[in-house]
C-alpha atoms as a PDB file:
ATOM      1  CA  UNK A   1      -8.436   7.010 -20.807  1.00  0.00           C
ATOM      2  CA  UNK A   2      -5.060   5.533 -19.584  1.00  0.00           C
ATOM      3  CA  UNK A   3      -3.793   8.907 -18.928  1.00  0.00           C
ATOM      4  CA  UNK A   4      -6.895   9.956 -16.601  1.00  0.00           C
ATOM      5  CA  UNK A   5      -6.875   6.235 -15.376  1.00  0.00           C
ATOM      6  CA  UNK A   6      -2.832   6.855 -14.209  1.00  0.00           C
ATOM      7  CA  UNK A   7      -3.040  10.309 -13.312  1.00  0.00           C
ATOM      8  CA  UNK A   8      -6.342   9.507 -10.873  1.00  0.00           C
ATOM      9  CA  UNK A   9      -3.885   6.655  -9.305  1.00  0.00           C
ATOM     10  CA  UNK A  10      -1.259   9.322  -8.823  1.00  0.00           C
ATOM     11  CA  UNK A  11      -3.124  11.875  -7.010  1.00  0.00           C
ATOM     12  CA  UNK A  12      -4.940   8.777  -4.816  1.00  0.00           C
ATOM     13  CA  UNK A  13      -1.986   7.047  -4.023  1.00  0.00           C
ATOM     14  CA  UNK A  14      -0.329  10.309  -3.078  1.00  0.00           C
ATOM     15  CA  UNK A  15      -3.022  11.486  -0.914  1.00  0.00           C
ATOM     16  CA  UNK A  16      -3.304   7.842   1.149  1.00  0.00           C
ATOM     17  CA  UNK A  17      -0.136   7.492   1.211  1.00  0.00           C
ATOM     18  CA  UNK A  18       0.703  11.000   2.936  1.00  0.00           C
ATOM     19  CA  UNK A  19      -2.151  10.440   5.019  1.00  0.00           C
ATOM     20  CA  UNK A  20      -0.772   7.096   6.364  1.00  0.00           C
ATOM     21  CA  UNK A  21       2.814   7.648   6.486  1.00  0.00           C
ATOM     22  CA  UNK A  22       2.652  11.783   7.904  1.00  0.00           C
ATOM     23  CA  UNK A  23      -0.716  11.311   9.933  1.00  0.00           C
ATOM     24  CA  UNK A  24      -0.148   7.455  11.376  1.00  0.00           C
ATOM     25  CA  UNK A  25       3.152   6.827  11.253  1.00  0.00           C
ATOM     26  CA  UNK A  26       2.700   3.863   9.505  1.00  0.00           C
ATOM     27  CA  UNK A  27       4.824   2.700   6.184  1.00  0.00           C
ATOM     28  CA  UNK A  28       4.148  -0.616   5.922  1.00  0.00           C
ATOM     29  CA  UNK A  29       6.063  -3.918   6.527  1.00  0.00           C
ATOM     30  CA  UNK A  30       8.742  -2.376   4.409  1.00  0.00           C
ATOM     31  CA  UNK A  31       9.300   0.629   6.560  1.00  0.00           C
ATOM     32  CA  UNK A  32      10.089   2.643   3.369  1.00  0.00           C
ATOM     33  CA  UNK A  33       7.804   5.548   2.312  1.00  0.00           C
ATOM     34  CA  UNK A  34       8.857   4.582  -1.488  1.00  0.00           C
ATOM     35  CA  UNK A  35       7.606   0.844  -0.614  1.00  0.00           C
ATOM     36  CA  UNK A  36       4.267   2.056   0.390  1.00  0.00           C
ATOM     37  CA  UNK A  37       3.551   4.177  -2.476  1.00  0.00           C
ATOM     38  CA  UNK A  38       4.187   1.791  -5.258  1.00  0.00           C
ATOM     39  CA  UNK A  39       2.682  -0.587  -3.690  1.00  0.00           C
ATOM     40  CA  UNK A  40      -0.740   1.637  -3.266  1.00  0.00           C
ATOM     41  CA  UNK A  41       0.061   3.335  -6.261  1.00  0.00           C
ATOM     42  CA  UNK A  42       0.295   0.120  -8.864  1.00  0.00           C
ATOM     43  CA  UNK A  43      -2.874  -1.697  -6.601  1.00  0.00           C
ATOM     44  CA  UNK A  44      -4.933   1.244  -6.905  1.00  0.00           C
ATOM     45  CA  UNK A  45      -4.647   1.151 -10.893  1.00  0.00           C
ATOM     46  CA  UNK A  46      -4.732  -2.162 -11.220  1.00  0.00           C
ATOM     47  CA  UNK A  47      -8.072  -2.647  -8.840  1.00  0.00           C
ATOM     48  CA  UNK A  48      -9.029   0.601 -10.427  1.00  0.00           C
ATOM     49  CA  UNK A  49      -9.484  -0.126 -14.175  1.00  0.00           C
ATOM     50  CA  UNK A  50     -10.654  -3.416 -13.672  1.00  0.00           C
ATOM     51  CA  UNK A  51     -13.783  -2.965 -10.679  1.00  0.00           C
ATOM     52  CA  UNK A  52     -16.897  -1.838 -12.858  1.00  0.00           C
ATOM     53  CA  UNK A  53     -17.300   2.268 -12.945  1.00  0.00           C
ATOM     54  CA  UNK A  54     -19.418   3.336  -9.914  1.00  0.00           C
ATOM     55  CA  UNK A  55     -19.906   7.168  -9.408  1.00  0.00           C
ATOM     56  CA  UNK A  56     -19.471  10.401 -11.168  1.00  0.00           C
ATOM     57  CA  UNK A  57     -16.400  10.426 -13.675  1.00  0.00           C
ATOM     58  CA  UNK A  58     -13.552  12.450 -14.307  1.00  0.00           C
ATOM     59  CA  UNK A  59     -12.535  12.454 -18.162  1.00  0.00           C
ATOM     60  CA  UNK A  60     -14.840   9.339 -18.839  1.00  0.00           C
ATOM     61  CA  UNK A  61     -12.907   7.067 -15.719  1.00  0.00           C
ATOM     62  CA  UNK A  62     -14.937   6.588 -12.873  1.00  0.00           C
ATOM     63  CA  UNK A  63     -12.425   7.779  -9.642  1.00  0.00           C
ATOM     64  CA  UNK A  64     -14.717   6.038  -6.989  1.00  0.00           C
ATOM     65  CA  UNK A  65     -13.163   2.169  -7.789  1.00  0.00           C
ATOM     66  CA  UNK A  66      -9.607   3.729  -7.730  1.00  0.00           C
ATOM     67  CA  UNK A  67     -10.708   5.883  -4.499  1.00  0.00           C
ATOM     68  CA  UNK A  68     -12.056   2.502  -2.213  1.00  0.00           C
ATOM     69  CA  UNK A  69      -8.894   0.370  -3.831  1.00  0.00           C
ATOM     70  CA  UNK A  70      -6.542   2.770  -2.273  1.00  0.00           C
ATOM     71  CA  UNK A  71      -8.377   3.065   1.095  1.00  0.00           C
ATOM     72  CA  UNK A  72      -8.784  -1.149   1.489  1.00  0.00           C
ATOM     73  CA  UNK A  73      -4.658  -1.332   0.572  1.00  0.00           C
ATOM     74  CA  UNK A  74      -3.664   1.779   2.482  1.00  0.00           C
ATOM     75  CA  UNK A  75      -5.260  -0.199   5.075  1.00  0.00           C
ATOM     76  CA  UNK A  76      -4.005  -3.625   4.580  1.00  0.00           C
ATOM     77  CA  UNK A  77      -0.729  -2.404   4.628  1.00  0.00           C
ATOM     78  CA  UNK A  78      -0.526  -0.277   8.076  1.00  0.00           C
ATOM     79  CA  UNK A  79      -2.614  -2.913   9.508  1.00  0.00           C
ATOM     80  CA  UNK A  80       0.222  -5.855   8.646  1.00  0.00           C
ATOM     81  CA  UNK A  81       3.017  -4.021  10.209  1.00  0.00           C
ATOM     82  CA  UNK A  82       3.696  -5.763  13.432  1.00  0.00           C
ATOM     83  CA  UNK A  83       5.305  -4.746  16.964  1.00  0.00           C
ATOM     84  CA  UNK A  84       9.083  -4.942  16.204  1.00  0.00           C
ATOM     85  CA  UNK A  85       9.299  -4.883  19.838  1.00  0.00           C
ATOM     86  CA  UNK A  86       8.672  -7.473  22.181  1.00  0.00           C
ATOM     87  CA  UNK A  87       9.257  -7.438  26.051  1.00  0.00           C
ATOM     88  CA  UNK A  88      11.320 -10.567  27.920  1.00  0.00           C
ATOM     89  CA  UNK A  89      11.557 -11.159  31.497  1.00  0.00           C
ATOM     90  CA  UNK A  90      14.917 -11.239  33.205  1.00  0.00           C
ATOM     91  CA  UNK A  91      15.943 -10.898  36.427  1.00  0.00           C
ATOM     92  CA  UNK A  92      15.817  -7.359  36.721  1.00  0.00           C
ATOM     93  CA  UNK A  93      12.498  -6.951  35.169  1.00  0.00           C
ATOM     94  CA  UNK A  94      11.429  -6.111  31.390  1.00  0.00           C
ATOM     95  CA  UNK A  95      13.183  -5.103  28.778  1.00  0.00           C
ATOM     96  CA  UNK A  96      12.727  -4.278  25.274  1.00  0.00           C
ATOM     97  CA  UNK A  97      14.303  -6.728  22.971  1.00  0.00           C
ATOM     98  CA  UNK A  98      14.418  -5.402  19.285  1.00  0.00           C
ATOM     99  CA  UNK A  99      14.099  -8.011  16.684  1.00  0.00           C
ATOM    100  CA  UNK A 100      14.500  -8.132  12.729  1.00  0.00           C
ATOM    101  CA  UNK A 101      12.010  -8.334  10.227  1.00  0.00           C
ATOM    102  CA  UNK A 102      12.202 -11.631   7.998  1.00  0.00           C
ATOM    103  CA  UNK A 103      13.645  -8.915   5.250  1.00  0.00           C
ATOM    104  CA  UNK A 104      13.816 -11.915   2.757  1.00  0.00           C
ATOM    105  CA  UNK A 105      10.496 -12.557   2.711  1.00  0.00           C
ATOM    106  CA  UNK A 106       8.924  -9.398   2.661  1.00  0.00           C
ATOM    107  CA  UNK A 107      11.119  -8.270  -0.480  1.00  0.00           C
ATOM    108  CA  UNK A 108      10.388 -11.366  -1.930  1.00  0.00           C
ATOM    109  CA  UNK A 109       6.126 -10.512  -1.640  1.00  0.00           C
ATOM    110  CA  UNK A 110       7.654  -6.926  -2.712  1.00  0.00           C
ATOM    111  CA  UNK A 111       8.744  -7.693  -5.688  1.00  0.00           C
ATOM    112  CA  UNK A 112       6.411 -10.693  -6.983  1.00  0.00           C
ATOM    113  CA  UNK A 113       2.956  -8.054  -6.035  1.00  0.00           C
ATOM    114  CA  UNK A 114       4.505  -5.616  -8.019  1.00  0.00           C
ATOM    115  CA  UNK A 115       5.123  -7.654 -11.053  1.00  0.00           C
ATOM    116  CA  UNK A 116       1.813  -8.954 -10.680  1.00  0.00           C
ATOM    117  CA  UNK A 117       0.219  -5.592 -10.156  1.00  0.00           C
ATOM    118  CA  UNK A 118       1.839  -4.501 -13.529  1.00  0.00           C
ATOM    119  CA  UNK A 119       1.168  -7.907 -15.470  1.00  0.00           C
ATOM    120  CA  UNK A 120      -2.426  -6.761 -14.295  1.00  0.00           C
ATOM    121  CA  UNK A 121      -2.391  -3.144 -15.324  1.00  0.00           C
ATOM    122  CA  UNK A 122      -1.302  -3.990 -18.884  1.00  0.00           C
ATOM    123  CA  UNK A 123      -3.364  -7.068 -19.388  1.00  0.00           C
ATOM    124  CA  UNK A 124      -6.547  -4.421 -19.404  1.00  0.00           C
END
């Protein structure tokens, strides 16, 4: 059951996260492809083995919970990616002004999700 529980992750995680980063253009706030997919990846097993089995089942795991988990994070996570690029006024007119993300903080909510994602995963 872990093993069909992990490998259903896999194949969702890999699918959303092609999906969103080939077909949108969208990665994240991490801008890394890597980023996206563990981040999908560990939330879709985690959400996946803990939300009550709904639908038909593959190997006695239900792939529905693990299906909707990855869709709601994929989602969460392109949506939360802001403009990078903002537009000032100067004398001349507008220009595009190219600011940095707060790096610290996002690798900070990285790295603490991830921990907790996995805290999760082996609690159940």
């Amino acid at each position: 059951m872990i093993f069909a529980s992990f490998i259903i992750s896999l194949i969702v995680a890999l699918a959303y996260t092609i999906v969103f980063v080939a077909g949108f253009q969208r990665k994240g706030p991490w801008a890394s492809v890597v980023a996206f997919f563990m981040v999908v990846f560990l939330s879709t097993w985690a959400g996946g083995i803990w939300i009550a089995p709904v639908g038909s089942d593959i190997r006695s795991v239900s792939w529905l919970p693990f299906a909707v988990v990855g869709l709601v994070t994929s989602l969460i996570l392109a949506a939360s990616v802001p403009s990078w690029f903002s537009t000032i006024r100067t004398q001349v007119g507008l220009q595009p002004e190219r600011r940095k993300p707060p790096v610290a903080l996002l690798s900070s909510y990285f790295w603490l999700a991830l921990i907790v994602m996995i805290v999760t995963i082996a609690v159940r």
